[in-house]
Protein backbone atom coordinates (compact mmCIF):
# COMPACT_ATOMS: atom_id res chain seq x y z
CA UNK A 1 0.00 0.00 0.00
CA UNK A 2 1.55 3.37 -1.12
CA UNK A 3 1.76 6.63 1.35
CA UNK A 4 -1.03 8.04 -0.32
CA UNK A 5 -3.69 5.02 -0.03
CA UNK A 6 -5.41 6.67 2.56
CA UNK A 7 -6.92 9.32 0.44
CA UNK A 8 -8.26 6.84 -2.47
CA UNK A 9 -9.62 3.29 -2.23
CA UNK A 10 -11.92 1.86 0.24
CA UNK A 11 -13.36 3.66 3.20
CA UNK A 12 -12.93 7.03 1.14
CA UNK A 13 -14.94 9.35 -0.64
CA UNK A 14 -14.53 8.17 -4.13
CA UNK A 15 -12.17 9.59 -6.12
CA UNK A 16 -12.20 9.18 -9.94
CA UNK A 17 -8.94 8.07 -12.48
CA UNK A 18 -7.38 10.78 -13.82
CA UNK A 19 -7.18 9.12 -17.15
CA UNK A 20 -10.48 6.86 -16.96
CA UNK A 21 -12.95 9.10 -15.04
CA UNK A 22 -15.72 6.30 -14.90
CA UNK A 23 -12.69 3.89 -12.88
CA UNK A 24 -12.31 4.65 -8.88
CA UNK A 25 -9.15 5.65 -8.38
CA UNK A 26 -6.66 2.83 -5.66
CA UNK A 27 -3.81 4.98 -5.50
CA UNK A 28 -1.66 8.08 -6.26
CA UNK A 29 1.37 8.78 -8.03
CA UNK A 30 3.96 9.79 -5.71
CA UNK A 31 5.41 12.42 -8.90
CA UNK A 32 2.25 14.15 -9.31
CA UNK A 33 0.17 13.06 -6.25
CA UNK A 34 -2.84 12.73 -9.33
CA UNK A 35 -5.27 9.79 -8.28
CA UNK A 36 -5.06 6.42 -11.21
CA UNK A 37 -6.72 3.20 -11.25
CA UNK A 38 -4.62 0.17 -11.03
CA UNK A 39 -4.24 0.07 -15.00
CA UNK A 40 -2.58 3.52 -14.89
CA UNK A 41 -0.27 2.98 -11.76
CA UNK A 42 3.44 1.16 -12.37
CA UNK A 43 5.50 0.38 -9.06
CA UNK A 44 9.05 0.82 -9.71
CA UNK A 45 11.73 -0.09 -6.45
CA UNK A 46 8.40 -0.09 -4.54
CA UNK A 47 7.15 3.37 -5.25
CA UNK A 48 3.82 3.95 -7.50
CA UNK A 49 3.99 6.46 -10.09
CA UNK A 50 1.68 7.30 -13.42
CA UNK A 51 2.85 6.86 -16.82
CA UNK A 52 4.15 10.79 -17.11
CA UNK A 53 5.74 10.79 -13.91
CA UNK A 54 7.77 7.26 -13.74
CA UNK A 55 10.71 8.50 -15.59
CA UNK A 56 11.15 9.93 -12.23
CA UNK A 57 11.14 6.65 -11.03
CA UNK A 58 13.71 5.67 -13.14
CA UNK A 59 16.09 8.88 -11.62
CA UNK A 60 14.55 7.95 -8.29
CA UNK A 61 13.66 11.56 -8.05
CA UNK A 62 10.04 11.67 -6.34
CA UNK A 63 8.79 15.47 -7.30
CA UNK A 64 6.64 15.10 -4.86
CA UNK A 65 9.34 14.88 -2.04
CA UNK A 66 10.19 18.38 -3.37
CA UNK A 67 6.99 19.61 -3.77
CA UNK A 68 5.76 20.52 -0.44
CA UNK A 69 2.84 23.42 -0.26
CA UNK A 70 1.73 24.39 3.31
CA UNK A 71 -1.89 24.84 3.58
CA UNK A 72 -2.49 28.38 4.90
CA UNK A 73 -6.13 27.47 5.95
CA UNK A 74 -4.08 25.18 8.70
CA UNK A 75 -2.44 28.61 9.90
CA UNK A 76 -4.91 30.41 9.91
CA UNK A 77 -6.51 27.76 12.29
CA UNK A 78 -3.62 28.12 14.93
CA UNK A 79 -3.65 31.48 14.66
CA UNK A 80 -7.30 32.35 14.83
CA UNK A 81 -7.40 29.56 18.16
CA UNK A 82 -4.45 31.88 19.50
CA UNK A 83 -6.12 35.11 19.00
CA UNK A 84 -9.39 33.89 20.68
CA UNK A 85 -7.70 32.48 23.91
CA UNK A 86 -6.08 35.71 24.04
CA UNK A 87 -9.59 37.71 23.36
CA UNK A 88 -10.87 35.17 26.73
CA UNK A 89 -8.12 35.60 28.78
CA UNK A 90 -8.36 39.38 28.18
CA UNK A 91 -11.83 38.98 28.91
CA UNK A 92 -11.26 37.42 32.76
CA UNK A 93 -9.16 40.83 33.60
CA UNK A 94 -11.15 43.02 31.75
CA UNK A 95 -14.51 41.73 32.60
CA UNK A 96 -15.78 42.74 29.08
CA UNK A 97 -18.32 40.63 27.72
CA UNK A 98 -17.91 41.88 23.81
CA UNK A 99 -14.16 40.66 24.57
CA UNK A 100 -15.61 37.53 25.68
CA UNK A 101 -17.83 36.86 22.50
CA UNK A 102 -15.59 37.90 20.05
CA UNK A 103 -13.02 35.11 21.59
CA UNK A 104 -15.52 32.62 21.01
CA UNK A 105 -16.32 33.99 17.60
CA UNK A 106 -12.68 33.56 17.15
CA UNK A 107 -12.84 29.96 18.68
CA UNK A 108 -15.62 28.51 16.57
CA UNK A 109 -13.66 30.28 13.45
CA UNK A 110 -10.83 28.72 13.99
CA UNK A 111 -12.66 25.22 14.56
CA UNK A 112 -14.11 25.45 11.44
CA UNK A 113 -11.06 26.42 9.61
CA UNK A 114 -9.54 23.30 11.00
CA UNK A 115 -12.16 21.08 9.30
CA UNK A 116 -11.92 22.68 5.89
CA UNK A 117 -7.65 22.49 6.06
CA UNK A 118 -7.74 18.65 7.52
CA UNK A 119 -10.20 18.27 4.72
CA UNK A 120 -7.71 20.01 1.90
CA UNK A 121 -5.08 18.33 2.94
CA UNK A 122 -6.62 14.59 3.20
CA UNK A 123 -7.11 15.51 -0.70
CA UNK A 124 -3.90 16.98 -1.86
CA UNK A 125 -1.19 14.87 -0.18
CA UNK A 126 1.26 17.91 -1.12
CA UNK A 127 -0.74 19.80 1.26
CA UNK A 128 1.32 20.32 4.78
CA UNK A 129 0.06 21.39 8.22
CA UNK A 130 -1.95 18.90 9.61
CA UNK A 131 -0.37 20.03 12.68
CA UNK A 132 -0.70 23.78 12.86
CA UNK A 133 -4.47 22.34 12.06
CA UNK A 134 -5.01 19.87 15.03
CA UNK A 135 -3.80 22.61 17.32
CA UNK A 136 -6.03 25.04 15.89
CA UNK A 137 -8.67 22.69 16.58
CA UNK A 138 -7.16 21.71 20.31
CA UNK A 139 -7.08 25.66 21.41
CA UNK A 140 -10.00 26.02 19.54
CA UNK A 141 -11.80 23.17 22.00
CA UNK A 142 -10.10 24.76 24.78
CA UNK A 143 -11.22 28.85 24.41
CA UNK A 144 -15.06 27.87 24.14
CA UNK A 145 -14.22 25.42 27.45
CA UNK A 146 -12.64 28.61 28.88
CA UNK A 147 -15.65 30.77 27.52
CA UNK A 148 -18.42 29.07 29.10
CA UNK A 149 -16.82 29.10 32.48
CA UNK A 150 -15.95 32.83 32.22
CA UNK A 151 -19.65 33.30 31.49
CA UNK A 152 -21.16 31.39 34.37
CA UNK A 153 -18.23 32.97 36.56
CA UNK A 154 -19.46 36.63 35.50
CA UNK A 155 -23.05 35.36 36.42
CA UNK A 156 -22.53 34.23 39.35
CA UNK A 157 -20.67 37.28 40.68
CA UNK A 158 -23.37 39.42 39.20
CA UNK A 159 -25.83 37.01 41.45
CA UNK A 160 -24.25 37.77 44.51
């Protein structure tokens, strides 16, 4: 099974040839990262590559090891998660609700900025940042926490 597996075959959303678009697609060419059916894919010293990209093979030259995009959606995650915990934290000295709110607008941002990159990069194994993207998601998890007990905090001191 080839590094990229995971984002064609069974279990995943189907993902058409790029040469026979009415074939599923079993793996990707680690040149071009394009998705084939198991006509168009040729393993050469245990690496799969398409017909265009296996002189590479031959030069045991991957492109793909070279060709490395970072998936800005990811940072934006991270850095959306780090504003908001900043916007709550803010929040706890300031006792400013609009601080408060615009944290967790901040939070739920970055949350869903997390799905779309995990989701870019599950398709585009060139794609890098799953990291920056699980943290975004992690603070992201951890602001709202922080949110809600600001809020019933600030209510209960307003009770008494």
């Amino acid at each position: 099974m080839s590094q990229f597996s995971s984002a064609v075959g069974p279990g995943a959303a189907r993902t058409a040839c790029q040469n026979h678009p009415q074939t599923a697609a079993v793996e990707r060419c680690a040149g071009c990262a394009e998705a084939f059916c198991h006509n168009c894919i040729v393993e050469m010293q245990g690496v799969k590559y398409c017909g265009k990209c296996k002189v590479m093979g031959l030069k045991a030259q991957p492109m793909l090891a070279l060709a490395r995009i970072p998936c800005k959606e990811a940072t934006e995650s991270m850095s959306m998660a780090l504003g908001g915990l900043a916007a709550v934290f803010g929040s706890i000295f300031c006792l400013a609700i609009p601080l408060l709110l615009g944290g967790i607008g901040l939070e739920i941002t970055a949350m869903s900025k997390c799905s779309q990159a995990r989701k870019m990069i599950a398709a585009d194994p060139r794609l890098t940042g799953g990291e920056k993207a699980t943290i975004g998601l992690v603070l992201g998890i951890i602001g709202c926490a922080m949110a809600v007990v600001v809020a019933m905090l600030a209510m209960l001191a307003h009770a008494h």
